[in-house]
Protein backbone atom coordinates (compact mmCIF):
# COMPACT_ATOMS: atom_id res chain seq x y z
CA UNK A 1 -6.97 0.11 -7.40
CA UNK A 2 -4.01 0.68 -9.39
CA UNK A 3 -0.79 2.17 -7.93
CA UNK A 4 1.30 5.05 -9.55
CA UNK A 5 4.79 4.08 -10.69
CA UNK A 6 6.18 6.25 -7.98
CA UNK A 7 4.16 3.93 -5.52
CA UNK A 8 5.47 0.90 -6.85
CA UNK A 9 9.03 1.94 -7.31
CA UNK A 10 9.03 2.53 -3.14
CA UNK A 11 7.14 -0.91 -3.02
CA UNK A 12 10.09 -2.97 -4.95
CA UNK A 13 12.91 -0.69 -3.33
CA UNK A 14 11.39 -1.88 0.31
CA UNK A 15 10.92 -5.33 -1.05
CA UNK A 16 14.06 -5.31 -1.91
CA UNK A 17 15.52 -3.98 1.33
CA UNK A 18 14.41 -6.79 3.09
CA UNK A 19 15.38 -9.16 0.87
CA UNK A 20 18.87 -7.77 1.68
CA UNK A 21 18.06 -8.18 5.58
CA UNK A 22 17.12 -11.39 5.29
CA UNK A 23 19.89 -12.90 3.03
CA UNK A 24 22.62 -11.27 5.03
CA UNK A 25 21.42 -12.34 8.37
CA UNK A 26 21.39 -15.64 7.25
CA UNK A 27 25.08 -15.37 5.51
CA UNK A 28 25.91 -13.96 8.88
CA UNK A 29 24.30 -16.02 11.40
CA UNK A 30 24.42 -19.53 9.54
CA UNK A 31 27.18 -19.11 6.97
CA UNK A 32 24.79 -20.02 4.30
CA UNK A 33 27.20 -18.69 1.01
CA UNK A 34 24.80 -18.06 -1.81
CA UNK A 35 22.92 -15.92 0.82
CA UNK A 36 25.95 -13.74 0.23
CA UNK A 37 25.25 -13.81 -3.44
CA UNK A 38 21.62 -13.05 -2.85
CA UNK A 39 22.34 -10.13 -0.66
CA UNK A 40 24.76 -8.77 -2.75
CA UNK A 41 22.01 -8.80 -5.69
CA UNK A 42 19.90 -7.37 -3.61
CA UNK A 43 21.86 -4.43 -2.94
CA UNK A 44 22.52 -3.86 -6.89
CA UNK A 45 18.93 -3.87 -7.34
CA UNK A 46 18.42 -1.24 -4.48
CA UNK A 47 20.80 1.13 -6.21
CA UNK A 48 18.88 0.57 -9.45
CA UNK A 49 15.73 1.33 -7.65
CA UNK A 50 17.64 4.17 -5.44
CA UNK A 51 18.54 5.96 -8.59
CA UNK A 52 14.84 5.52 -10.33
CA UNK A 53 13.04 6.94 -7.12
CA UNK A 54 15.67 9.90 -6.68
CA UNK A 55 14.43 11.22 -10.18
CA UNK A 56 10.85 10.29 -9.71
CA UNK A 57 10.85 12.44 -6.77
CA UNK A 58 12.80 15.05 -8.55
CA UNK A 59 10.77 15.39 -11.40
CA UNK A 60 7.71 15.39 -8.78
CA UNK A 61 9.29 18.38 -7.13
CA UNK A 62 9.70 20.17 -10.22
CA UNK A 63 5.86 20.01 -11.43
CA UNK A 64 4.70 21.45 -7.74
């Protein structure tokens, strides 16, 4: 089964979600610094992905 780009845009943007969860919990909790650096990647990835979904869904409106 293969997924639809739309699919696996929301797939990478909740990957990527809790990759952020889990880095800054740790950065939080343990103090562990390149968790920081993680998280913060994370986040820059999500508003790549944010940006990519918000016009896939836009462009989905607009055929329907």
């Amino acid at each position: 089964m293969s997924t639809s780009p739309e699919n696996e845009t929301h797939e990478q943007l909740k990957t990527a979600f809790a990759v952020y969860i889990k880095e800054c919990e740790r950065f939080e909790q343990q103090g562990v610094k390149i968790s920081a650096q993680r998280a913060r990647q994370a986040l820059n990835e999500m508003k790549r992905l944010i940006i990519q979904r918000r016009q896939e869904l836009q462009e989905k409106k607009l055929q329907t």
